[in-house]
Each structure stands twice: as structure tokens, then as C-alpha cells.
Protein backbone atom coordinates (compact mmCIF):
# COMPACT_ATOMS: atom_id res chain seq x y z
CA UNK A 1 -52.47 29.77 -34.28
CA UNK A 2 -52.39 26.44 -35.73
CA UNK A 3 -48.43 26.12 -35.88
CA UNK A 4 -48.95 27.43 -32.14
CA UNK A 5 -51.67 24.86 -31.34
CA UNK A 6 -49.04 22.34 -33.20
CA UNK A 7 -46.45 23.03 -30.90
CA UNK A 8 -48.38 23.02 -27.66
CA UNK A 9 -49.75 19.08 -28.70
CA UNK A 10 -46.31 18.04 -29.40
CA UNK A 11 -44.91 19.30 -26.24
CA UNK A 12 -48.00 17.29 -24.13
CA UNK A 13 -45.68 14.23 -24.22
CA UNK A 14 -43.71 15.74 -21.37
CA UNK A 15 -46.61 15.80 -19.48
CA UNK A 16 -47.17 12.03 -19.20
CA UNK A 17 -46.77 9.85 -16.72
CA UNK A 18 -43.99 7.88 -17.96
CA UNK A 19 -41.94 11.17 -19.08
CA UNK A 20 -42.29 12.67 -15.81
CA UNK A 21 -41.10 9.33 -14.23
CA UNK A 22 -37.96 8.61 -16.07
CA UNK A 23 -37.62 12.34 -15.73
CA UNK A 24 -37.32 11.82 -12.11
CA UNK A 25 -35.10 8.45 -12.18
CA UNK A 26 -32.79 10.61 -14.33
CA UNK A 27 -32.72 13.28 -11.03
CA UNK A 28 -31.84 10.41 -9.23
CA UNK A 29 -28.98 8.57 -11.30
CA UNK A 30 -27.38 12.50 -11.52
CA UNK A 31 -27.26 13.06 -8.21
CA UNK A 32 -25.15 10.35 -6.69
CA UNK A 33 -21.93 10.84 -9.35
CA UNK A 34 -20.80 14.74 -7.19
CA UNK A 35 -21.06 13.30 -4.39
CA UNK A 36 -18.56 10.72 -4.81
CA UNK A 37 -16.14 12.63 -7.25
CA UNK A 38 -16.46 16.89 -7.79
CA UNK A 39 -17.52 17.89 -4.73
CA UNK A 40 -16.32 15.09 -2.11
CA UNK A 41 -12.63 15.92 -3.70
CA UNK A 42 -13.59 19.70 -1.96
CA UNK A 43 -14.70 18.40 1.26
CA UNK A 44 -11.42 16.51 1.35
CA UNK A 45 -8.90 19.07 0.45
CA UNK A 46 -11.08 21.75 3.15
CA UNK A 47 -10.29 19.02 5.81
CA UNK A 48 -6.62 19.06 4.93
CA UNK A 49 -6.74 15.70 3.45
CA UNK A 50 -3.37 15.66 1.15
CA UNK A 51 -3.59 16.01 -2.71
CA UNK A 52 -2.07 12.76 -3.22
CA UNK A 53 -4.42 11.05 -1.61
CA UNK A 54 -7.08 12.93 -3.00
CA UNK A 55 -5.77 12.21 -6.54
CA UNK A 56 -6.12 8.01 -5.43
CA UNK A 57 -9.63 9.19 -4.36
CA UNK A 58 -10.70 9.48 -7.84
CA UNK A 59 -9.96 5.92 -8.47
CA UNK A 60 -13.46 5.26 -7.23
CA UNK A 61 -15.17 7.18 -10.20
CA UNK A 62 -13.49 3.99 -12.37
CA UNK A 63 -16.35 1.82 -10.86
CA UNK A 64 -18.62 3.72 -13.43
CA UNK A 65 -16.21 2.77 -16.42
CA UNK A 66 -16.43 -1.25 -15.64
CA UNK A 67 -20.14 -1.45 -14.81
CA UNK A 68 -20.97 -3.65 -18.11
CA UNK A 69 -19.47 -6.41 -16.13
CA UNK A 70 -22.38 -6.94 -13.75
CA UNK A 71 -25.18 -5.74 -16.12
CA UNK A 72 -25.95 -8.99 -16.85
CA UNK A 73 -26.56 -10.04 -13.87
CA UNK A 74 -29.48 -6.67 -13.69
CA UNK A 75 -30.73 -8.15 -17.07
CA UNK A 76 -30.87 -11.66 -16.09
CA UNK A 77 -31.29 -12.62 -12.34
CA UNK A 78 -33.92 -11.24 -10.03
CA UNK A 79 -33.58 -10.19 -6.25
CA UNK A 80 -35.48 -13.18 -4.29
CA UNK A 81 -38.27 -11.98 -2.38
CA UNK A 82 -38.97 -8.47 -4.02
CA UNK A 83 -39.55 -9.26 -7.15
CA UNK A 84 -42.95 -10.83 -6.89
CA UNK A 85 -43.57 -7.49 -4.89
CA UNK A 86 -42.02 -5.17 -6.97
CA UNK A 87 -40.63 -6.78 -10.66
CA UNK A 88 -37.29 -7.38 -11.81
CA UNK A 89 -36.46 -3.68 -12.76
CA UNK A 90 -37.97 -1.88 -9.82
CA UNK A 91 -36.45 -4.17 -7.71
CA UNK A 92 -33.05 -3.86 -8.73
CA UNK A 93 -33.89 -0.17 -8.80
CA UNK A 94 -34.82 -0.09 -4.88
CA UNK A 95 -32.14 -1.65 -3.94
CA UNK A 96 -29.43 0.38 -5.76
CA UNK A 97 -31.15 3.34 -4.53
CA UNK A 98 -31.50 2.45 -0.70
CA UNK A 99 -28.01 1.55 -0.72
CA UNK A 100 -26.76 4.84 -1.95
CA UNK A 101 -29.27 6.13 0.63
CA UNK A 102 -27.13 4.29 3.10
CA UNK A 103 -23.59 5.32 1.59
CA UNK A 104 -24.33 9.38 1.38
CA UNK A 105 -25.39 9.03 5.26
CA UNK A 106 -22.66 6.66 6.26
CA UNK A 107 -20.09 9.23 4.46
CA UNK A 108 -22.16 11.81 6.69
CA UNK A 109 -21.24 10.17 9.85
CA UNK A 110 -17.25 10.03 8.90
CA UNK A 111 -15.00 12.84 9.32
CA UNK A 112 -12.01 12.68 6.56
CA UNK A 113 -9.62 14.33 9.06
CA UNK A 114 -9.53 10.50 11.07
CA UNK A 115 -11.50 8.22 9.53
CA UNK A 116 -10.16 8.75 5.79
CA UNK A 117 -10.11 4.60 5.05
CA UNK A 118 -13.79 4.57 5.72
CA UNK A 119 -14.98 7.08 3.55
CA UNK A 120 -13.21 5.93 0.91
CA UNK A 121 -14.62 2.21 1.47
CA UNK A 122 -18.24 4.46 1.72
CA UNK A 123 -17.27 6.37 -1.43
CA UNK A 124 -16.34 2.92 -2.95
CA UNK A 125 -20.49 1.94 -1.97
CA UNK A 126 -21.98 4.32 -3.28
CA UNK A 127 -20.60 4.17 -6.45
CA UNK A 128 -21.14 1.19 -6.97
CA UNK A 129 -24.57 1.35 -5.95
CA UNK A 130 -24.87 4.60 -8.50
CA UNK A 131 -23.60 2.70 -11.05
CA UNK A 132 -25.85 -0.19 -10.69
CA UNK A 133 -28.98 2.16 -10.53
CA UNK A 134 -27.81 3.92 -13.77
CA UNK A 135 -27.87 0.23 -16.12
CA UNK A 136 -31.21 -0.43 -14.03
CA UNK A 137 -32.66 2.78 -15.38
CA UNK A 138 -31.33 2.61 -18.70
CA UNK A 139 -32.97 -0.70 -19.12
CA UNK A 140 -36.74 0.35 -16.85
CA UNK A 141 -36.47 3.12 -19.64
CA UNK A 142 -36.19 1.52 -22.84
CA UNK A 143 -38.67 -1.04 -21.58
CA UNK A 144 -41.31 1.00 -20.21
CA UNK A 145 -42.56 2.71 -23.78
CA UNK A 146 -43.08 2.08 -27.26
CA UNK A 147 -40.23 3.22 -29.89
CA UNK A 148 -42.02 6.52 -30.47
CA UNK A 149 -42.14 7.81 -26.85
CA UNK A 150 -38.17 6.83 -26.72
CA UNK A 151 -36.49 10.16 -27.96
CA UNK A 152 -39.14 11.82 -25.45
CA UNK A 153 -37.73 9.93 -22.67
CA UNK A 154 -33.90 9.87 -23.59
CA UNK A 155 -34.62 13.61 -23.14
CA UNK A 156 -36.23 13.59 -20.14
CA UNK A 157 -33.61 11.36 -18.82
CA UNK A 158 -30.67 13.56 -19.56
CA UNK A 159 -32.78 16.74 -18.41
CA UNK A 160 -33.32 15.00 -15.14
CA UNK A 161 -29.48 13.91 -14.92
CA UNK A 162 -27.76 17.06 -15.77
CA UNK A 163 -30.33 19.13 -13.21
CA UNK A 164 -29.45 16.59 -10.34
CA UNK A 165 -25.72 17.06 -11.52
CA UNK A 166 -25.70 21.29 -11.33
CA UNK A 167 -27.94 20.60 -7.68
CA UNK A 168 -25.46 18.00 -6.04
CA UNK A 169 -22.26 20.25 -7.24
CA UNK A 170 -23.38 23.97 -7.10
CA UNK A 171 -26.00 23.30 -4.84
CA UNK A 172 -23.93 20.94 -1.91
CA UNK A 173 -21.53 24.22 -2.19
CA UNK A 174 -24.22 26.66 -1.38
CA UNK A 175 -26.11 24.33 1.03
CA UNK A 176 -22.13 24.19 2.70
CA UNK A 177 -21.61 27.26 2.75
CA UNK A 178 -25.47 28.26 4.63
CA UNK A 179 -24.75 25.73 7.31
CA UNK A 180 -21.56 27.00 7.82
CA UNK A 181 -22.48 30.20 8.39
CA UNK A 182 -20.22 33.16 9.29
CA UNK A 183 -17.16 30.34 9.80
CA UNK A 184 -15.11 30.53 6.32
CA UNK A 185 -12.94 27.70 7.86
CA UNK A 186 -13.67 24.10 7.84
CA UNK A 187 -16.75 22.98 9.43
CA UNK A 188 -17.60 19.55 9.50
CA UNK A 189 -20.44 19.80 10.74
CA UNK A 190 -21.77 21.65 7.95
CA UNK A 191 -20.23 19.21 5.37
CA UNK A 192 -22.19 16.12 7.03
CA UNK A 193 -25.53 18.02 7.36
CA UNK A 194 -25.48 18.55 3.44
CA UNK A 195 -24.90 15.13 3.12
CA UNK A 196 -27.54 14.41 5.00
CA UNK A 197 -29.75 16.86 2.99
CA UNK A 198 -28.41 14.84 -0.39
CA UNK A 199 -29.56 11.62 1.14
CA UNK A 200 -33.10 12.78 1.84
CA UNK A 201 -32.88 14.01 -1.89
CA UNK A 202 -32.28 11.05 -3.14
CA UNK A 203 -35.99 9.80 -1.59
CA UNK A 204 -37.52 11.16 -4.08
CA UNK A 205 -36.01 8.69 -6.83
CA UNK A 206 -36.91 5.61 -4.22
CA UNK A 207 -40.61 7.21 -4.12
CA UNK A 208 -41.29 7.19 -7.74
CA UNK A 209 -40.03 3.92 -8.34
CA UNK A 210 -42.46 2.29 -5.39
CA UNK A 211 -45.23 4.72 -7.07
CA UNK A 212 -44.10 3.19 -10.70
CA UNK A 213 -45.32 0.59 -12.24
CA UNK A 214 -43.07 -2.43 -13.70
CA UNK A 215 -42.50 -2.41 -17.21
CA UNK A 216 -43.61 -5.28 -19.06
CA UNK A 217 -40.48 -6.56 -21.85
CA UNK A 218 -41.33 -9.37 -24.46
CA UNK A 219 -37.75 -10.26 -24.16
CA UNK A 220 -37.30 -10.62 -20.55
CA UNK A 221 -35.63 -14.04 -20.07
CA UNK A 222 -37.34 -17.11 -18.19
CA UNK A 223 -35.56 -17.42 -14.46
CA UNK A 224 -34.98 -21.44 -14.29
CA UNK A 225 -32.78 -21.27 -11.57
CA UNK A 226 -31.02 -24.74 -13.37
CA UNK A 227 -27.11 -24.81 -13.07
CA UNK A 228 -27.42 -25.95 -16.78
CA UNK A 229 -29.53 -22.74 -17.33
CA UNK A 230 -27.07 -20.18 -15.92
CA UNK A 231 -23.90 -21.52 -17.55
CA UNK A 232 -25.56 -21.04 -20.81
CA UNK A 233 -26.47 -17.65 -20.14
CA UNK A 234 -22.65 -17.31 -18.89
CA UNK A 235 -21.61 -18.92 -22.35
CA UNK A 236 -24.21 -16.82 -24.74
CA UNK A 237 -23.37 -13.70 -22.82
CA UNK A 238 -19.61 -14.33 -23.30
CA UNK A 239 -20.30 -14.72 -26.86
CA UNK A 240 -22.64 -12.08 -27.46
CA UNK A 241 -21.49 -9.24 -25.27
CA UNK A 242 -17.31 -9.62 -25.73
CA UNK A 243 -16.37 -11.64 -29.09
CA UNK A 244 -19.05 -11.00 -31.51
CA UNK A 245 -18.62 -6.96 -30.81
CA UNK A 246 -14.58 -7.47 -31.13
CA UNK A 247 -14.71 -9.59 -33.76
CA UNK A 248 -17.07 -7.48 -36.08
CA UNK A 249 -15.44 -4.18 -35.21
CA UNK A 250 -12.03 -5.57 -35.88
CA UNK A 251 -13.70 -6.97 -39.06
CA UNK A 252 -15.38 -4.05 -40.45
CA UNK A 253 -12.07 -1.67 -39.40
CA UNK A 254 -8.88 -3.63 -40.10
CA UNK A 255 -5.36 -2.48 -39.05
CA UNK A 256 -7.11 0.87 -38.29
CA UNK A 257 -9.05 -0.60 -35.58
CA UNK A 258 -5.65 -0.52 -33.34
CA UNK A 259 -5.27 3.30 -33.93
CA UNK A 260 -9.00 3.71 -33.31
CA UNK A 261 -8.89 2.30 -29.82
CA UNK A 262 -5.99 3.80 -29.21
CA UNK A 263 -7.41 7.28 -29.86
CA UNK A 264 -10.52 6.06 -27.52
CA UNK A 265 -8.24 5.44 -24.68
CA UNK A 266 -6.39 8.23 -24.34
CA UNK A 267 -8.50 10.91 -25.87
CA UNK A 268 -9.54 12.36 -22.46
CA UNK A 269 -6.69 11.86 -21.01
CA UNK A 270 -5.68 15.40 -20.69
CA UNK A 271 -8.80 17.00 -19.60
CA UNK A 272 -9.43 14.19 -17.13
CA UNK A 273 -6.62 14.17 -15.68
CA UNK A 274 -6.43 17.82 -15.30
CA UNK A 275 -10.14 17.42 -13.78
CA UNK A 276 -9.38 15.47 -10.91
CA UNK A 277 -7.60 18.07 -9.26
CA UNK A 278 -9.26 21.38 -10.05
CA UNK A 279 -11.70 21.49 -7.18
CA UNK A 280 -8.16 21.06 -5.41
CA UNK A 281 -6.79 23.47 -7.15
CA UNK A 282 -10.01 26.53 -6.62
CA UNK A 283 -9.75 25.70 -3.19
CA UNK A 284 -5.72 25.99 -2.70
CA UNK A 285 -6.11 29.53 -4.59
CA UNK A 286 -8.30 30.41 -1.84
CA UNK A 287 -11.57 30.70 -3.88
CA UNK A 288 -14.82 29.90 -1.84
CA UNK A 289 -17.49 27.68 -2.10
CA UNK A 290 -20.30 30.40 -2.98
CA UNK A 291 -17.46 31.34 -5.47
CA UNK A 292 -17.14 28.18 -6.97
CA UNK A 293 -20.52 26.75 -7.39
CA UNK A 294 -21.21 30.23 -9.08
CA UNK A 295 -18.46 30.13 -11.58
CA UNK A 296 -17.55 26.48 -12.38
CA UNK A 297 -20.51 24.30 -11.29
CA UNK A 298 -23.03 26.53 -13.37
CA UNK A 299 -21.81 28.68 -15.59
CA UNK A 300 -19.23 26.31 -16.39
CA UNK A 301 -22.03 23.97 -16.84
CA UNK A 302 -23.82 26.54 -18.96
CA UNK A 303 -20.73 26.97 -20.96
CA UNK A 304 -20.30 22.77 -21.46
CA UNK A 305 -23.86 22.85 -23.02
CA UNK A 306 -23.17 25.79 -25.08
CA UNK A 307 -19.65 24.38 -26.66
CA UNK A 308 -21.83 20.90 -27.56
CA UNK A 309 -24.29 22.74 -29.64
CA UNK A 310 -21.65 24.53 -31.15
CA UNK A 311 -19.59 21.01 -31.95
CA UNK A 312 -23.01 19.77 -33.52
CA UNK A 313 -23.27 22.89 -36.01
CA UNK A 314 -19.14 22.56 -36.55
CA UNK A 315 -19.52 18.37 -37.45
CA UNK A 316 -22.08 18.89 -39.56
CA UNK A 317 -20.34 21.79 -41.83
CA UNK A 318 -17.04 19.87 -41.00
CA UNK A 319 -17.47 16.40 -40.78
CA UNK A 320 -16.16 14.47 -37.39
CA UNK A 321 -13.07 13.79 -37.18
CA UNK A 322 -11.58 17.02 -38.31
CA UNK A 323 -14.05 18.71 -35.42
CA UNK A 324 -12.03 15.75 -33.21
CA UNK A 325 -9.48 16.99 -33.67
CA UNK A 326 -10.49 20.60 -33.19
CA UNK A 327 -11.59 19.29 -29.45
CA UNK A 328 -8.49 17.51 -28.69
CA UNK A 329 -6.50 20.74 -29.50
CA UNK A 330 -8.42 23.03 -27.45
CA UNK A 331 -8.26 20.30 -24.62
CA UNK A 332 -4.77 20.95 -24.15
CA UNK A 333 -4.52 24.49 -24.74
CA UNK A 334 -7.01 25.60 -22.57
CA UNK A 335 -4.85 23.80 -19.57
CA UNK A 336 -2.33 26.27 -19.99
CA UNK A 337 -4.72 28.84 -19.06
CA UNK A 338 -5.18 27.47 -15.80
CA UNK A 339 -1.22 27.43 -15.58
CA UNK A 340 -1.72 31.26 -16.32
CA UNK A 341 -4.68 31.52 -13.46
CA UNK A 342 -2.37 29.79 -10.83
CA UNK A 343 0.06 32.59 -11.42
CA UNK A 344 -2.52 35.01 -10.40
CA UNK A 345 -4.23 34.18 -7.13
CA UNK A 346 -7.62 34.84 -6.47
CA UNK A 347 -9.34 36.72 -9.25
CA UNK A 348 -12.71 35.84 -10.16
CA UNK A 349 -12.90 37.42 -13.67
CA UNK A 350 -9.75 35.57 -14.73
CA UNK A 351 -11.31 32.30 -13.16
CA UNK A 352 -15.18 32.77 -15.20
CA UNK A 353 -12.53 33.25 -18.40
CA UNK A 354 -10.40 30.32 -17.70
CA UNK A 355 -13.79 28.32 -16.84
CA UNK A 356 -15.25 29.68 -19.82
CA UNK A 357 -12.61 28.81 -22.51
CA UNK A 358 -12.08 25.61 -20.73
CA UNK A 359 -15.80 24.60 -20.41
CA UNK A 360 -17.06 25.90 -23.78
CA UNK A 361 -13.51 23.27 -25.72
CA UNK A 362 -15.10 20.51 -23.52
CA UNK A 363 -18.50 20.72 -24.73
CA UNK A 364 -17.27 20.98 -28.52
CA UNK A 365 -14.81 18.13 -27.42
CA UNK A 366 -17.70 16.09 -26.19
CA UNK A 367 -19.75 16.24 -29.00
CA UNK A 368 -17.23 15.30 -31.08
CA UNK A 369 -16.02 12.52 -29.73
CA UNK A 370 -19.51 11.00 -28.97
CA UNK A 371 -20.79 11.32 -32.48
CA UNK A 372 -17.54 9.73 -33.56
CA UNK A 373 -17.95 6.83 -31.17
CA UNK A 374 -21.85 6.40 -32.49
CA UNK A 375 -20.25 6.41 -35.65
CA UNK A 376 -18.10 2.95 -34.91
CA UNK A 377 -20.79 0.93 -33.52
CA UNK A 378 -22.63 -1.69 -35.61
CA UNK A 379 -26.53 -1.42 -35.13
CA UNK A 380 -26.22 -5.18 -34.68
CA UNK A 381 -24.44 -4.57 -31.51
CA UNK A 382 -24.49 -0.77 -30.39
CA UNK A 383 -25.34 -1.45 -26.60
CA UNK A 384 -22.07 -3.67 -26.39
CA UNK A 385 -20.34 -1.79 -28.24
CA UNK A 386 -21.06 1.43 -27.64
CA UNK A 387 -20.77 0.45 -23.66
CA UNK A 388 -17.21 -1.10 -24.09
CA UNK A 389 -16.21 2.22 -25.91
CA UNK A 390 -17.13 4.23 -22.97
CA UNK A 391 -15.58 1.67 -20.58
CA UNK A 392 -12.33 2.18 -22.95
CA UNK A 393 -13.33 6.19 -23.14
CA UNK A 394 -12.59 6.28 -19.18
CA UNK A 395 -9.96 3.73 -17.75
CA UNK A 396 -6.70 4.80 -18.91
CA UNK A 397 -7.79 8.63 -18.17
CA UNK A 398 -9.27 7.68 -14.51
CA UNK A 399 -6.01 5.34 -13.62
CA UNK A 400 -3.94 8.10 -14.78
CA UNK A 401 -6.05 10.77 -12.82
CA UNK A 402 -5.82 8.72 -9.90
CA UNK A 403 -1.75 9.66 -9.78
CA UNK A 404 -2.20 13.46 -9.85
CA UNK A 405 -2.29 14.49 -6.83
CA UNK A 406 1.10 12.94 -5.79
CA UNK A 407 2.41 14.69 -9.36
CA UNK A 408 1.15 18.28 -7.82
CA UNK A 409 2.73 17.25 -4.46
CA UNK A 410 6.12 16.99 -6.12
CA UNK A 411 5.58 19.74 -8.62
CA UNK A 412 3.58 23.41 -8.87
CA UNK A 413 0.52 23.73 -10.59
CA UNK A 414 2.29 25.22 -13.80
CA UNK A 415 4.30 22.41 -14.42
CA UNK A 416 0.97 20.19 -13.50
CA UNK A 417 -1.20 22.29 -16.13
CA UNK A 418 1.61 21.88 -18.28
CA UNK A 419 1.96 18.25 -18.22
CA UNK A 420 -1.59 17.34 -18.72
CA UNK A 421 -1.72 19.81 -21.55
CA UNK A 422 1.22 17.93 -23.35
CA UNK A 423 -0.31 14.37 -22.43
CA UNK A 424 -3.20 16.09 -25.20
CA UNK A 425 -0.19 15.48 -27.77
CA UNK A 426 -1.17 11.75 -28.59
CA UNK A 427 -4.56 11.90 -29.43
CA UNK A 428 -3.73 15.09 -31.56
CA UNK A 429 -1.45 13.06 -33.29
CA UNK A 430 -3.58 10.08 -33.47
CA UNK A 431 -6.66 12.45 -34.90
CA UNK A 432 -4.25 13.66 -37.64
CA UNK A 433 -3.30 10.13 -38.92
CA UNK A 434 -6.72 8.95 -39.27
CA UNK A 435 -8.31 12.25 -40.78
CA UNK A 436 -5.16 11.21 -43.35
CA UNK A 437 -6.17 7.71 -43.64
CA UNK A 438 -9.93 7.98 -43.98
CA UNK A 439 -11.46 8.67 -47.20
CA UNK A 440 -13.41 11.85 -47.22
């Protein structure tokens, strides 16, 4: 009973206030990144919108990738007027999430068939307004608890993000697919009413931060407004943020820091790439939406969370880089099953094995490559750095991604799975040379 009692004590620290708020904002920063990537790329291919253009669509998702450039400006300038009503963080937090408010029922207003340039400048919005709320929450977060309550609310964060995540993908689908009814052709209609659902959704994350309170941070910086004041912020954050992180990773890594970058950049370029286009693809093979939220936006989910528990057991038998390099070669093998699936139309128990297999490499992937990025950064910088590897993690893959539509347009899927499976060959390569050139 006691191990029992034990157990039931520890888990009370999801039950307080602060948990169950982040646990919230992290429903909130989830929800916003479908709409503007997985499941608008659906809406856009049922509305006959071409794949080319589709494939430039995912250009948007990039904003997410460069965001480090404005967090400063989160960290140290307030909004006038709201922040003697609401705080610096809370503020900043109301105002990302009113204008993705505005950008999920501005998309709902468009219809993609005519008015493609405007939901693409909406799309463009809300991202950025996403983006914005997810460095406002990351810092609200680390400043609204003590050290010890941290792990409980990184957890309740990513909880919160990957449930919003699974609701705006599998659940947009459904919600689709009920307002559509017994019409299995496009209906916009439908598609801007579950927008419109999504943007009341997203109420609930501008609630809890008016409920909130502010969090109180010793090292909250003094707002002088002076010019002199502002370009030394400019100067220290030039120094601090982009050559102190450079110079001491370079430092501490040597020649191998090129290959290491290197490996960062084009890692997920096969898997990415091949990402962009497979809502695309499901819905060219004729599968439906009830068919796809089923199969790839949860089970595949499911299957993502499994494969990253079994990367953590395989790194720590294995070590990293050898399980990174496991990950990058089921990345591009598992492509070439969906060259196989294209071959054979619409069958579902091929697609929850393709899905499966393709998921489960992605989780074990994942963890890899996370761990191995934790693994470069230097505790005396590891929000720089760790945030400039991510940017690095997702530019080349995203630019590339934004190109693959037009590549399907001139080719079939099977030389498309086939090509992103074979852009997997450098950071195979790249894995191999450092596993040789790291002491074990």
C-alpha cells in the first residue's frame, strides 16, 4: 500500500494549477501547426489545387524553422498598453493567440479553388502567429515554476501538444467528413465550418492565459525605452545568441564540426521531403478522410511514439550515433514501400503496413537524432544552440520539400518515392564517417 500511496502523491503534481495550465497552452501551441501544413495540404489537393503548388505551400511551415530571429524581441520588448494589464508573457501570449484566431477564420472565409493567393498569405499569418505563441510559451513555462516542477511541466507541455496535434489532423478529417455528410466529393462548405470549429478551439488557450497569472522572472530585463539601451541589447544579443554559440561549438568540435552540420542539414531530408506530399498522395489513391485520420493521423501517431521508445532502449544498449544511423537507413527504405503502395491502389491493410513501418523508423529516427543534437550543445549555451540546430534540422529539408510537388507533376509517384529515398544516401554516408571518426 505504501509503494501505492507513493505513487498516487507523486502523480498529485499533475493536478496543480500550473501543470494543468501549461498543459493547456501546450493544447494550444499543437493545434495551430495541421492546420497550416498536414491537413490544409488535403483541403488543397480535394479542391483540385495542383501538386506543384501544393508542394510551394509547404514553404510556409519554414516560418517555424527561423523563429529564433524575433525571440528576442518576445524576451525583451513589451506590447504597449497590455502589459500593465496583462505582463510581458501573457501579453505576447494574447496576442499570438488572437491572431491565429483571426488567420484559421480568415482561411475559413477563402475558397482555394479562386482565392488560392490569399490563403496562402492567411496560411503565411498564422504561422507566424503559431510560431510566436510557441517561444512565448516556452519562456511563460520555464518562468512560471521552480526547477523541480520543470520536468512535470515539460511533460505536460508535450502531452498537451501532441493531443492538440492527433485532434487538429485526425480530428479536422472526421469533423470534414460529418459536415460533409453523404457528399464524398468536395464540399467547401464543410472544409470552412471545421475551420471554424478549430478557431473556437483555439479559445480555450486565449481563456487560460486571461485566467493565468503572470509569471514573475528575476531575470526579466529593465524596459528603458533609450536608443542607447536597445542597441546594446542589439549588440549583446548579437554576441550572445550567434558568435559565442559558433565560436564554442566550432571550438570544442574542430574540422568535424563541418561534417556535423552537414549531417544536421540534410538528415531529414528524405523523410521530409517525402512528407510534404503524402496527404497528396492518400488522397490521389482515392483513400478517404475517415480512412486517413484512422490509419495515418493516429495509428501512425501511435506507431511514431512507439518507434521513439524503442530508439531510447536501442541508444542506450547502442550508443547514438550507430542508432543514427540505424534511423537514417530505415528513413529511406521505408519510402520505397510507399513506391510499392502506389502500385497498388486503394488497400487499407497495405496502407496501416506502409504507415506502420514508416511511422515506427521515424520515431526511432527521431529519438536518435534529438539525443544526438542534446549531445552537441554546451550547457553554457543550450537554448542558442540547441534552437539554431533545429533551425539548421529544418531549412534545407523544408526548401527542398517546397519543390515536390512540381517533381511528382513531371514524374509518378515511384520515381518520387524513389528519389527521396536515395536523397537518404548522404546522411547515411555522413553517419558512417563520423561513427569512424569518433572514439568509442
Amino acid at each position: 500500500m505504501s509503494a501505492i500511496a507513493a505513487l498516487f502523491s507523486s502523480l498529485k503534481i499533475y493536478c496543480q494549477r500550473r501543470v494543468l495550465t501549461i498543459f493547456i497552452l501546450g493544447f494550444s501551441g499543437g493545434l495551430p501547426l495541421m492546420l497550416v501544413f498536414g491537413v490544409l495540404s488535403f483541403w488543397l489537393r480535394e479542391a483540385g489545387v495542383s501538386r506543384e503548388q501544393i508542394g510551394y505551400f509547404s514553404w510556409v511551415i519554414m516560418v517555424y524553422a527561423i523563429k529564433f530571429i524575433w525571440s528576442p524581441l518576445i524576451d525583451h520588448f513589451s506590447l504597449p498598453g497590455l502589459k500593465h494589464w496583462l505582463g510581458r508573457r501573457r501579453s505576447w501570449l494574447m496576442l499570438s493567440q488572437s491572431l491565429i484566431i483571426l488567420a484559421v477564420i480568415l482561411m475559413a472565409s477563402l475558397d482555394p479553388q479562386t482565392e488560392l493567393q490569399w490563403m496562402a498569405l492567411c496560411a503565411v499569418l498564422l504561422a507566424i502567429a503559431s510560431a510566436t505563441q510557441d517561444i512565448t510559451i516556452d519562456a511563460y513555462r520555464i518562468e512560471a515554476a521552480p526547477e523541480r516542477l520543470q520536468a512535470a511541466l515539460a511533460a505536460a507541455y508535450l502531452a498537451g501538444y501532441r493531443l492538440a496535434m492527433i485532434f487538429s489532423s485526425a480530428g479536422t478529417l472526421w469533423i470534414a467528413a460529418l459536415f460533409s455528410g453523404e457528399n464524398t466529393g468536395y464540399d467547401l462548405q464543410a472544409w470552412q465550418s471545421t475551420y471554424l470549429v478549430m478557431a473556437a478551439c483555439m479559445a480555450l488557450g486565449l481563456l487560460t492565459t486571461l485566467l493565468s497569472p503572470e509569471p514573475v522572472a528575476e531575470s526579466q530585463i529593465a524596459q528603458t525605452g533609450s536608443e542607447n539601451s536597445i542597441q546594446h541589447k542589439l549588440l549583446n544579443w548579437l554576441k550572445v545568441a550567434i558568435i559565442g554559440p559558433f565560436i564554442d561549438f566550432f571550438s570544442r568540435h574542430g574540422l568535424n564540426a563541418v561534417l556535423i552540420l552537414t549531417l544536421i542539414a540534410c538528415y531529414r531530408v528524405s523523410d521530409v521531403v517525402m512528407g510534404v506530399m503524402a496527404n497528396v498522395f492518400y488522397v490521389d489513391m482515392g483513400f478517404t478522410k475517415e480512412e486517413v485520420a484512422s490509419v495515418s493521423k493516429i495509428f501512425g501517431v501511435l506507431m511514431t511514439l512507439l518507434g521513439a521508445a524503442v530508439g531510447g532502449l536501442l541508444i542506450n544498449s547502442f550508443g547514438t550515433l550507430r542508432i543514427l544511423l540505424l534511423g537514417a537507413l530505415l528513413s529511406a527504405c521505408t519510402n520505397l514501400l510507399y513506391c510499392y503502395l502506389s502500385t497498388q491502389g486503394h488497400n487499407i491493410p497495405l496502407l496501416i503496413a506502409v504507415i506502420s513501418a514508416d511511422n515506427l523508423s521515424a520515431g526511432i529516427a527521431t529519438s536518435a537524432f534529438i539525443a544526438y543534437l542534446s549531445s552537441l550543445v554546451n550547457l553554457a549555451f543550450t537554448a542558442t544552440q540547441y534552437a539554431l540546430f533545429s533551425s539548421l534540422m529544418l531549412l534545407l529539408p523544408k526548401f527542398l520539400g517546397g519543390f515536390s510537388g512540381g517533381w511528382v507533376e513531371v514524374m509518378d509517384y515511384q520515381a518520387f518515392f524513389v528519389m527521396t529515398a536515395l536523397m537518404g544516401l548522404p546522411a547515411i554516408v555522413l553517419c558512417v564517417v563520423l561513427i569512424k571518426k569518433t572514439p568509442q
